[in-house]
C-alpha atoms as a PDB file:
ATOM      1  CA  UNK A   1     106.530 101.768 110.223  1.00  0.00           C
ATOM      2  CA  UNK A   2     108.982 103.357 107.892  1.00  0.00           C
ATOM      3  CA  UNK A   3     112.139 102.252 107.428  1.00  0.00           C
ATOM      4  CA  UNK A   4     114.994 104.900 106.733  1.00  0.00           C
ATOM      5  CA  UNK A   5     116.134 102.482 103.328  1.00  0.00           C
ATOM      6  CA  UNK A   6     113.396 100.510 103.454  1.00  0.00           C
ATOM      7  CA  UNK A   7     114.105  97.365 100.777  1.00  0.00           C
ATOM      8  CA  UNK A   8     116.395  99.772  98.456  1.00  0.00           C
ATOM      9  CA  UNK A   9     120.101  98.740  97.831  1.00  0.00           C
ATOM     10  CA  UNK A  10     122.412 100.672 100.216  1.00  0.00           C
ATOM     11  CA  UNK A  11     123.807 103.135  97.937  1.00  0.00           C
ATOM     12  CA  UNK A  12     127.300 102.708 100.052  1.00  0.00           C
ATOM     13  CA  UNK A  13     127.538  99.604  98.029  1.00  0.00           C
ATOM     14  CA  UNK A  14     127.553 100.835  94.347  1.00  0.00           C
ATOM     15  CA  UNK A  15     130.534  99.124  92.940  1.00  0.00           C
ATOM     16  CA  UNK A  16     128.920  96.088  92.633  1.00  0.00           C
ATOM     17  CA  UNK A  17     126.385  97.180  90.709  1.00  0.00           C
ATOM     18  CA  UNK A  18     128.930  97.776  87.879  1.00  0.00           C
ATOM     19  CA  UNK A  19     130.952  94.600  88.167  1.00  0.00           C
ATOM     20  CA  UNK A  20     131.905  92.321  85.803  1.00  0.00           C
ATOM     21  CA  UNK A  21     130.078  89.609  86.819  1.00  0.00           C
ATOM     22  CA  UNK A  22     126.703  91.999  87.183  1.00  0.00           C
ATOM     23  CA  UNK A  23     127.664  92.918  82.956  1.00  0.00           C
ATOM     24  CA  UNK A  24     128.343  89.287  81.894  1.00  0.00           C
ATOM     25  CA  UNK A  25     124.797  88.288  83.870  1.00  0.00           C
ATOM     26  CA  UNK A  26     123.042  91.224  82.500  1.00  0.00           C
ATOM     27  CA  UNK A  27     123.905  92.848  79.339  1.00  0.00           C
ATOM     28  CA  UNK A  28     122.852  96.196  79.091  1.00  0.00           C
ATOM     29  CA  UNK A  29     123.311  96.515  75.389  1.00  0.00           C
ATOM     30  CA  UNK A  30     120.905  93.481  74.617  1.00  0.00           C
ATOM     31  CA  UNK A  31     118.311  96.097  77.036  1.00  0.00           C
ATOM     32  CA  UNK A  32     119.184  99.055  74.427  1.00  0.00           C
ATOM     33  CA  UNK A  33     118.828  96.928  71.770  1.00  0.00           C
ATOM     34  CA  UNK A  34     115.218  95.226  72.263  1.00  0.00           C
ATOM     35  CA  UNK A  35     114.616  98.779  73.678  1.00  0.00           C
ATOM     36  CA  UNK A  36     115.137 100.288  70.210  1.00  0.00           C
ATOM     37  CA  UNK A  37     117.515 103.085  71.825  1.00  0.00           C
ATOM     38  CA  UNK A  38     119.192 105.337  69.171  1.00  0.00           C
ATOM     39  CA  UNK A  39     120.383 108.682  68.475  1.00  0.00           C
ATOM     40  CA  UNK A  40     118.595 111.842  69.381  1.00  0.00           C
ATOM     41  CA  UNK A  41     116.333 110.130  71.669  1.00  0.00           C
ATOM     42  CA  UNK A  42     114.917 111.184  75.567  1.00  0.00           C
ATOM     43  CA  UNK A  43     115.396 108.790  78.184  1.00  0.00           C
ATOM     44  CA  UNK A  44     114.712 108.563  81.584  1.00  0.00           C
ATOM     45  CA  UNK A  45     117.148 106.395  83.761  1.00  0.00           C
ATOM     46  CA  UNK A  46     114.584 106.073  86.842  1.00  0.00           C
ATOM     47  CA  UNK A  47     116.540 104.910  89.985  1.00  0.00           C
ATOM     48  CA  UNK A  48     120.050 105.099  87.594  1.00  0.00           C
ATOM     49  CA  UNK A  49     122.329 104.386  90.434  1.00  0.00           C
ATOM     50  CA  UNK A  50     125.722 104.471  89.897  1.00  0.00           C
ATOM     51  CA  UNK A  51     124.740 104.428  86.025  1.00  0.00           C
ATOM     52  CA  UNK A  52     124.661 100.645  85.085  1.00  0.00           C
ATOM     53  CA  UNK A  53     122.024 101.754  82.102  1.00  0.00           C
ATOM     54  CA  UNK A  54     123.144 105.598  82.150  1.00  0.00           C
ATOM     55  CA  UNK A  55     126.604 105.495  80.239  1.00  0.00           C
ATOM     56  CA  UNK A  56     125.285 103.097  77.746  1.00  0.00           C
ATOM     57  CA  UNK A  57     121.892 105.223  77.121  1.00  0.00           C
ATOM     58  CA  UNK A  58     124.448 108.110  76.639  1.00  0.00           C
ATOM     59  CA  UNK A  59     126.239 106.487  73.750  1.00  0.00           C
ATOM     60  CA  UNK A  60     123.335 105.721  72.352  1.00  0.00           C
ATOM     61  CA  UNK A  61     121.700 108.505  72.386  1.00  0.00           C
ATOM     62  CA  UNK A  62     124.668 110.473  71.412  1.00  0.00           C
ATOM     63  CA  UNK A  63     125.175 114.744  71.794  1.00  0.00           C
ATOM     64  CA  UNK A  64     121.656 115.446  70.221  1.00  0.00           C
ATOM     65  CA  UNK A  65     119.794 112.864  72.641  1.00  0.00           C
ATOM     66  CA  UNK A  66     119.553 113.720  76.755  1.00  0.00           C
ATOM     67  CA  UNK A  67     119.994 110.964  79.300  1.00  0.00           C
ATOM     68  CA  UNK A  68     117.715 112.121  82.808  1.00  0.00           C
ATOM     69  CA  UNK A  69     119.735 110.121  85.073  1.00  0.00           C
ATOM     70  CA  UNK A  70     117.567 110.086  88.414  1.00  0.00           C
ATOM     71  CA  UNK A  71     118.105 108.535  91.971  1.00  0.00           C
ATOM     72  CA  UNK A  72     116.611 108.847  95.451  1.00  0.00           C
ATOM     73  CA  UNK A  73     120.274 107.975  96.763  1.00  0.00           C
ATOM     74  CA  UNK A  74     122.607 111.540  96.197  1.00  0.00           C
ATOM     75  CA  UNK A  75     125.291 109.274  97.041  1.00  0.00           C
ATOM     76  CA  UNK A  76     124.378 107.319  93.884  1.00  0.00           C
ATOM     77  CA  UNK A  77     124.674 110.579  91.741  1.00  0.00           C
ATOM     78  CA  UNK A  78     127.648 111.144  93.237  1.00  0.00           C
ATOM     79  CA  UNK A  79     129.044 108.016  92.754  1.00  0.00           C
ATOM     80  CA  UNK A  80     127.107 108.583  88.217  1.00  0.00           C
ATOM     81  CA  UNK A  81     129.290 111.773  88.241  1.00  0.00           C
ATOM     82  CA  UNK A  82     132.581 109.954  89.673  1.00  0.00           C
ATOM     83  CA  UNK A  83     132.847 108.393  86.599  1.00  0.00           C
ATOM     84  CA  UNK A  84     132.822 110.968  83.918  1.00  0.00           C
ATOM     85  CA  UNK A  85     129.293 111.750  82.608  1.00  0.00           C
ATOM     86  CA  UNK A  86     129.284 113.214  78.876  1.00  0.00           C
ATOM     87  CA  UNK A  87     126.990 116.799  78.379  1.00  0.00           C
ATOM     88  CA  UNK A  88     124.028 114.410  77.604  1.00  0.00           C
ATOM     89  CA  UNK A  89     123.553 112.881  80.980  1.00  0.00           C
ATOM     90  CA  UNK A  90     121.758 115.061  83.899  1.00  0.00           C
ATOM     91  CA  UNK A  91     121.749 113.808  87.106  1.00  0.00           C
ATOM     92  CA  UNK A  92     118.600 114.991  88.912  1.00  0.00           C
ATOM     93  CA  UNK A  93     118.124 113.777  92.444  1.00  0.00           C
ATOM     94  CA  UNK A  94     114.741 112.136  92.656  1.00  0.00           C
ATOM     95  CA  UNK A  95     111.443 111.517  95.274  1.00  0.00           C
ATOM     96  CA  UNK A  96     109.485 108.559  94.626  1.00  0.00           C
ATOM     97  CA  UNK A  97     106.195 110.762  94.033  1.00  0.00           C
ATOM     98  CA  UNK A  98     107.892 113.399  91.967  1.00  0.00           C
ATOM     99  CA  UNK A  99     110.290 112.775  88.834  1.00  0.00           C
ATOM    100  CA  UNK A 100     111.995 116.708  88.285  1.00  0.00           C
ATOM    101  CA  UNK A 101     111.072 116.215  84.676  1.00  0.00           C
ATOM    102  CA  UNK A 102     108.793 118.215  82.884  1.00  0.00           C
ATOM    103  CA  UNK A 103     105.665 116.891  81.368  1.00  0.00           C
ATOM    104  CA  UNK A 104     105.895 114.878  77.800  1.00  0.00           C
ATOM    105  CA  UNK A 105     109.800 114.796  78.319  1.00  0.00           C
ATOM    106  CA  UNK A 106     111.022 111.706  77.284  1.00  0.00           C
ATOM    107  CA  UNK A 107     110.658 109.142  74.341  1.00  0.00           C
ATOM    108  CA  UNK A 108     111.430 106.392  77.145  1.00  0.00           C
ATOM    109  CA  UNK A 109     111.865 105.793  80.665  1.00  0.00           C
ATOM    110  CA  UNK A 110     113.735 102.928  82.131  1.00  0.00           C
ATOM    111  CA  UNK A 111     113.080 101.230  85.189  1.00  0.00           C
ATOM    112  CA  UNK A 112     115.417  99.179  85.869  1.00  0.00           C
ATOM    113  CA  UNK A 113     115.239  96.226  89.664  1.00  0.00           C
ATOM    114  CA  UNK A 114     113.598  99.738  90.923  1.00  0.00           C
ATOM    115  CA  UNK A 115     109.585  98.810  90.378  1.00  0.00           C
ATOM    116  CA  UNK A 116     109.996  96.373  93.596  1.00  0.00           C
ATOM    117  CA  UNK A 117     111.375  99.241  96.168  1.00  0.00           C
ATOM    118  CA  UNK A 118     108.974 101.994  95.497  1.00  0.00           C
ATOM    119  CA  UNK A 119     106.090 102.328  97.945  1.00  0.00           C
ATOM    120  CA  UNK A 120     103.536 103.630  96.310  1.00  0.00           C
ATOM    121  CA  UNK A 121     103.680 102.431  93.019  1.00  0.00           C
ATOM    122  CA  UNK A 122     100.685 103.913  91.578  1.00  0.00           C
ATOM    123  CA  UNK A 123     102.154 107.108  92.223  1.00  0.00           C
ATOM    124  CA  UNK A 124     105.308 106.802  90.845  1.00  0.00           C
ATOM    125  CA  UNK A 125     103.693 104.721  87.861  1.00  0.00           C
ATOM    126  CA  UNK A 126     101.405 108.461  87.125  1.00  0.00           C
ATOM    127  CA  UNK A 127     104.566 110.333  87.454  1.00  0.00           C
ATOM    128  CA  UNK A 128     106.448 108.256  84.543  1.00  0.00           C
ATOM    129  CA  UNK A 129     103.240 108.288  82.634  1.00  0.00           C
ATOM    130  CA  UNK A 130     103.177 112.269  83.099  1.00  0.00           C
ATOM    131  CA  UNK A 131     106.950 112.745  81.957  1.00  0.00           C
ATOM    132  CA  UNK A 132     106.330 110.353  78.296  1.00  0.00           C
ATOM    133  CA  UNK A 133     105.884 111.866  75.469  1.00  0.00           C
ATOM    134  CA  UNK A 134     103.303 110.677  72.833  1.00  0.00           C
ATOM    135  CA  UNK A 135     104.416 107.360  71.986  1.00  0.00           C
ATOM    136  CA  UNK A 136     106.643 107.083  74.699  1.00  0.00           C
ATOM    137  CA  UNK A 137     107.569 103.907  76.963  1.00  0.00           C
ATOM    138  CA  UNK A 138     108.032 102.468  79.547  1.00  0.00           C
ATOM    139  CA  UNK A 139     110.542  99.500  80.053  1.00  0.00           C
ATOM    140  CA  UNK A 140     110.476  97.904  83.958  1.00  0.00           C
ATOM    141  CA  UNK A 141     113.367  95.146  84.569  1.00  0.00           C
ATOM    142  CA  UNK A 142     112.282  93.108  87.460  1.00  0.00           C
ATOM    143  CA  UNK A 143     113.632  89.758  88.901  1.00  0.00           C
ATOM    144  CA  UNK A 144     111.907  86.734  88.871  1.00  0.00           C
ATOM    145  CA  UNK A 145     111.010  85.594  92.143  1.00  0.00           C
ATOM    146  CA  UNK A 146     112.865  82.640  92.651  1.00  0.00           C
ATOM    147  CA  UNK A 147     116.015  81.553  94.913  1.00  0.00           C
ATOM    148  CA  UNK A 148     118.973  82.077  92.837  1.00  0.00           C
ATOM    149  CA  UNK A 149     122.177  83.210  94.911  1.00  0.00           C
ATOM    150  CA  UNK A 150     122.029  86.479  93.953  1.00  0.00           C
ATOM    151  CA  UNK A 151     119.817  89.635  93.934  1.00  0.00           C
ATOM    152  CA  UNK A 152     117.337  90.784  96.326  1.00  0.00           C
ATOM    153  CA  UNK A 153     115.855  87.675  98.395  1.00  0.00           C
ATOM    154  CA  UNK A 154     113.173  86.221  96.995  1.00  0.00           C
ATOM    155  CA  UNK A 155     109.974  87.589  99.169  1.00  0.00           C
ATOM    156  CA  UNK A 156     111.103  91.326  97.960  1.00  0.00           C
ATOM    157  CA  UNK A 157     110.809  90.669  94.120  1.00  0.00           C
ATOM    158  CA  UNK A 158     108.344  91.384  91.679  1.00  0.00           C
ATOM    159  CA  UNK A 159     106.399  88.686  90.092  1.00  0.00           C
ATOM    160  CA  UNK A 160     105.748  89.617  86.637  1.00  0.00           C
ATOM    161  CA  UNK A 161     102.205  89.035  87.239  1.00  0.00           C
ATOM    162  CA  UNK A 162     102.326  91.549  89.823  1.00  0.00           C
ATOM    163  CA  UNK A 163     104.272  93.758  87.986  1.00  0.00           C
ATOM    164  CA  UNK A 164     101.618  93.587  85.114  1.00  0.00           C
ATOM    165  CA  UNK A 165      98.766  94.771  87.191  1.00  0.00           C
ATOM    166  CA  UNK A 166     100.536  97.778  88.632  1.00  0.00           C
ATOM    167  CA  UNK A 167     101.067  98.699  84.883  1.00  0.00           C
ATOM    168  CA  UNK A 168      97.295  97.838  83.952  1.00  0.00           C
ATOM    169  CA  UNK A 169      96.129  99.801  86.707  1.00  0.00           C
ATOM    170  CA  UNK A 170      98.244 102.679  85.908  1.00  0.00           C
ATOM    171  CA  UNK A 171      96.954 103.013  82.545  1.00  0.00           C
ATOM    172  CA  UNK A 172      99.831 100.558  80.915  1.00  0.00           C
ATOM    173  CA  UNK A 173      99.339  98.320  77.862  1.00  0.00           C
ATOM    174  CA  UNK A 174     102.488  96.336  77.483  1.00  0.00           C
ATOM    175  CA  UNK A 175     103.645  95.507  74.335  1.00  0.00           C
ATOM    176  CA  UNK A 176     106.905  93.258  74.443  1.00  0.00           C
ATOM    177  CA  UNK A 177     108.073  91.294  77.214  1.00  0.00           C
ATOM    178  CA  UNK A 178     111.043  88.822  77.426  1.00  0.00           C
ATOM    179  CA  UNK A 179     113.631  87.625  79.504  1.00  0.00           C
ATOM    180  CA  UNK A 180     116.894  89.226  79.819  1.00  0.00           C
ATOM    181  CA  UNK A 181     118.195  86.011  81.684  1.00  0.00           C
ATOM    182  CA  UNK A 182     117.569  83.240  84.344  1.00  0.00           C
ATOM    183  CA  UNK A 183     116.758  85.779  86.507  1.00  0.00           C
ATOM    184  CA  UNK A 184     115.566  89.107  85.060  1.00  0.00           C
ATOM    185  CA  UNK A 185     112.394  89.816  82.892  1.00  0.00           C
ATOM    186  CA  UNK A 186     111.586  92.998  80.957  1.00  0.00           C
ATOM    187  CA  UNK A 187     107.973  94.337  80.220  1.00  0.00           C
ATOM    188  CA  UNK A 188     107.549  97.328  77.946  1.00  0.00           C
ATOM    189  CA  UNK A 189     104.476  99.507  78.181  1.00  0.00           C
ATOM    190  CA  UNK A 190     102.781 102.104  76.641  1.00  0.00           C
ATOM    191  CA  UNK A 191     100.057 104.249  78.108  1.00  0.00           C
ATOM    192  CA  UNK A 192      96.652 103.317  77.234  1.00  0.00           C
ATOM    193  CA  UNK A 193      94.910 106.365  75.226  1.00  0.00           C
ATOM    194  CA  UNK A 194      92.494 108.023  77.425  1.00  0.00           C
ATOM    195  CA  UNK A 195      88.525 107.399  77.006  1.00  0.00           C
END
């Protein structure tokens, strides 16, 4: 049975994923930060929405980096390039088993509360391992499954057990993890070398 959203956000509802209470809960500059993001650098916003991540990324990364900013939602891009995008950021409209990004693109891709919505995750998982560059990686933001008021409910998140093997099976190694906040955990991964 396929549902037309499935368990993704409904993109008609994009201002609140930039409200103030979403930035004082989850502060995308301690993400950049423990992410290491700085000048020149290739990212990939996976699932960028309305640009939460994006317009941060972008001053990071400055005029000599590139921001891919990618959603399955065009009303999401739409909503991105509403609010001013600098010559860094490209908006790309996305499918879940294809990233239009060429091979060994990007230094890092983000996924950001996106992990838990796609369907076939080993799919999407070989697609962000195709677009990384040597040394690139891969930071997923999940929540913790719990019942906290807020956020997806609990029997649609990703334990970070779960989350772990998907990455493992993909060919992941991750190398940090910590906790952005009550509610949100980050694992960073790098691709295992082949043989």
């Amino acid at each position: 049975m396929h549902h037309p959203h499935g368990r993704k956000f409904p993109p008609e509802k994009w201002d609140r994923l930039l409200s103030p209470e979403r930035h004082a809960f989850l502060d995308p500059e301690w993400v950049l930060d423990r992410l290491g993001v700085r000048a020149g650098m290739r990212v990939a916003d996976l699932g960028a929405g309305p640009g939460f991540f994006t317009l941060p990324l972008a001053a990071r990364v400055g005029a000599g980096g590139t921001v891919y900013a990618t959603d399955v939602a065009p009303a999401m891009l739409e909503a991105l390039r509403s609010r001013g995008i600098p010559p860094q950021v490209r908006p790309l409209l996305a499918d879940e088993a294809r990233i239009p990004i060429p091979d060994a693109a990007v230094d890092l891709a983000l996924v950001a509360f996106v992990l838990h919505e796609v369907v076939h995750p080993a799919e999407f998982l070989a697609e962000v391992r195709r677009i990384l560059a040597a040394g690139g990686r891969l930071a997923v933001l999940e929540w913790i499954p719990q019942d906290d008021g807020m956020g997806p409910p609990e029997a649609e998140r990703l334990a970070e057990a779960h989350a772990r093997a998907l990455l493992a099976d993909a060919g992941f190694q991750v190398v940090d993890h910590g906790f952005a906040n009550t509610s949100q955990y980050l694992l960073v991964a790098s691709p295992r070398p082949a043989g």
